[in-house]
Structure formats: structure tokens, C-alpha cells
Protein backbone atom coordinates (compact mmCIF):
# COMPACT_ATOMS: atom_id res chain seq x y z
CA UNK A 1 0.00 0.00 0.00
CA UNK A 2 1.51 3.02 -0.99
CA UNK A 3 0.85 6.25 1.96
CA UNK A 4 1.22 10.03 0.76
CA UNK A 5 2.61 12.07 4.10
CA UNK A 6 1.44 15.50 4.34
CA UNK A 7 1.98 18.09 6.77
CA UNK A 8 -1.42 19.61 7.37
CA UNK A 9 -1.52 23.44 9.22
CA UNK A 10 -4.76 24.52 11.84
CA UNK A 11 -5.55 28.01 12.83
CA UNK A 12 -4.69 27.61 16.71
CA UNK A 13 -8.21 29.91 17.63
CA UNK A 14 -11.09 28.05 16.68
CA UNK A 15 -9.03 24.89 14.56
CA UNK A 16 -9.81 25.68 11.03
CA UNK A 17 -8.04 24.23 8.60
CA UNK A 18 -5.57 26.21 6.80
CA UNK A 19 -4.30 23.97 4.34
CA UNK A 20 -1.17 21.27 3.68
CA UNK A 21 1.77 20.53 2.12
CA UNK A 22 2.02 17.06 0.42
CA UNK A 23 5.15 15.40 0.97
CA UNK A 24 8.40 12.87 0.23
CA UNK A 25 9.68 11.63 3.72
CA UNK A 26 10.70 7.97 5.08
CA UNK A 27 9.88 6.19 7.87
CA UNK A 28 13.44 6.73 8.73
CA UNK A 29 13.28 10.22 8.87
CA UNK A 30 10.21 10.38 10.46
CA UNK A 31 11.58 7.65 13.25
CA UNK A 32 14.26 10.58 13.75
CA UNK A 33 11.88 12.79 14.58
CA UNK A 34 8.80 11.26 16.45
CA UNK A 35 8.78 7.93 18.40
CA UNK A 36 5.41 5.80 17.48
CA UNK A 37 2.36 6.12 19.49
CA UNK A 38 1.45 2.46 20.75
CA UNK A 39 0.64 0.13 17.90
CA UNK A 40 1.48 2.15 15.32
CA UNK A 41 4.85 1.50 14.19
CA UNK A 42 4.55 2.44 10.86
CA UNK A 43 3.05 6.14 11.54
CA UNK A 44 -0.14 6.00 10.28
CA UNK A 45 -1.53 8.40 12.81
CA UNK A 46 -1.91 11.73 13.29
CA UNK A 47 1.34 13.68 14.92
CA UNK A 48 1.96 16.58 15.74
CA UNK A 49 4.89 18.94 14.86
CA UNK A 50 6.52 20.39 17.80
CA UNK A 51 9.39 22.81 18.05
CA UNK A 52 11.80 19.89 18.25
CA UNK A 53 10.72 18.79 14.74
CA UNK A 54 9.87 22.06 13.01
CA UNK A 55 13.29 23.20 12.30
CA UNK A 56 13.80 20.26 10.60
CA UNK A 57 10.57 20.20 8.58
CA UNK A 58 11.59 23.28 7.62
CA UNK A 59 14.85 22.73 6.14
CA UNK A 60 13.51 19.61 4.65
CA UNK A 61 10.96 20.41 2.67
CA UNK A 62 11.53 24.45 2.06
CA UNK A 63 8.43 25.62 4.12
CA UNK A 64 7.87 27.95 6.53
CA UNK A 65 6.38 26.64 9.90
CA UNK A 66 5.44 29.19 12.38
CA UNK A 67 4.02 27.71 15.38
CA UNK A 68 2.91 30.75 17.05
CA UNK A 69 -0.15 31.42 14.69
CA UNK A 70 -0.86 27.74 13.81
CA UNK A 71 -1.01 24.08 14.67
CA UNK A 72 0.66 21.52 12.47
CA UNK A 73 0.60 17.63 12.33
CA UNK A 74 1.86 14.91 10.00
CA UNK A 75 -0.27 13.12 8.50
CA UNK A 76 -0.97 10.41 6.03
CA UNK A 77 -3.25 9.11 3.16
CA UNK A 78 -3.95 6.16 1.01
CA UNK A 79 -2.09 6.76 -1.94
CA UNK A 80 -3.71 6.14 -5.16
């Protein structure tokens, strides 16, 4: 099954959604950054993006994360 990862921005007051940015990242990047939730080894979850992973988002993928005015979370799909 191939998953598309996206990194999905909130509006902090009142949760709206904002919008994403689809992309390219392995599970051993993404092991770098998070460690799993229970039973989910393979990061199929929702996570969200902290300080301690921002900076490297950031450089990453060329996108500007600023987690003053919004929330942001990794995410995943069923890719087609």
C-alpha cells in the first residue's frame, strides 16, 4: 500500500483548517523525529509537529512553519 505524508496546518483559535503541504519523507526520517504512538509503528496516525521537529521540517521540505499562529501535524493518506 503506498501512503502520501502531508503536513497539514490549523488556525490555533477556533481549529480551522488552513491547508497542507504534500510530501516525500521515510519512515526513517520520520523515526528521527517522532517515536510511534502504541501500535502504530509504521506512523499511520496523526502527529503533531513540535518545536523539536519544526526546524527540521523546515529545512527539509523548504516551508515555513510558524508555530505561534498555527497548529501543524503529520499526516498520512492512502495513496492512489
Amino acid at each position: 500500500m503506498k501512503v502520501q505524508r502531508v503536513i497539514t496546518h490549523y488556525q490555533k483559535d477556533g481549529d480551522e483548517y488552513i491547508g497542507e503541504h504534500q510530501i516525500d519523507i521515510s519512515l526513517d526520517q520520520i523515526r528521527q523525529m517522532w517515536e510511534p504512538f502504541d501500535n502504530d509503528p509504521l506512523f499511520y496516525m496523526c502527529y503533531p509537529i513540535t518545536e523539536k521537529q519544526s526546524e527540521k521540517m523546515e529545512e527539509l521540505f523548504n516551508i515555513k512553519i510558524d508555530l505561534m499562529q498555527f497548529d501543524y501535524f503529520l499526516e498520512c493518506y492512502k495513496g492512489v
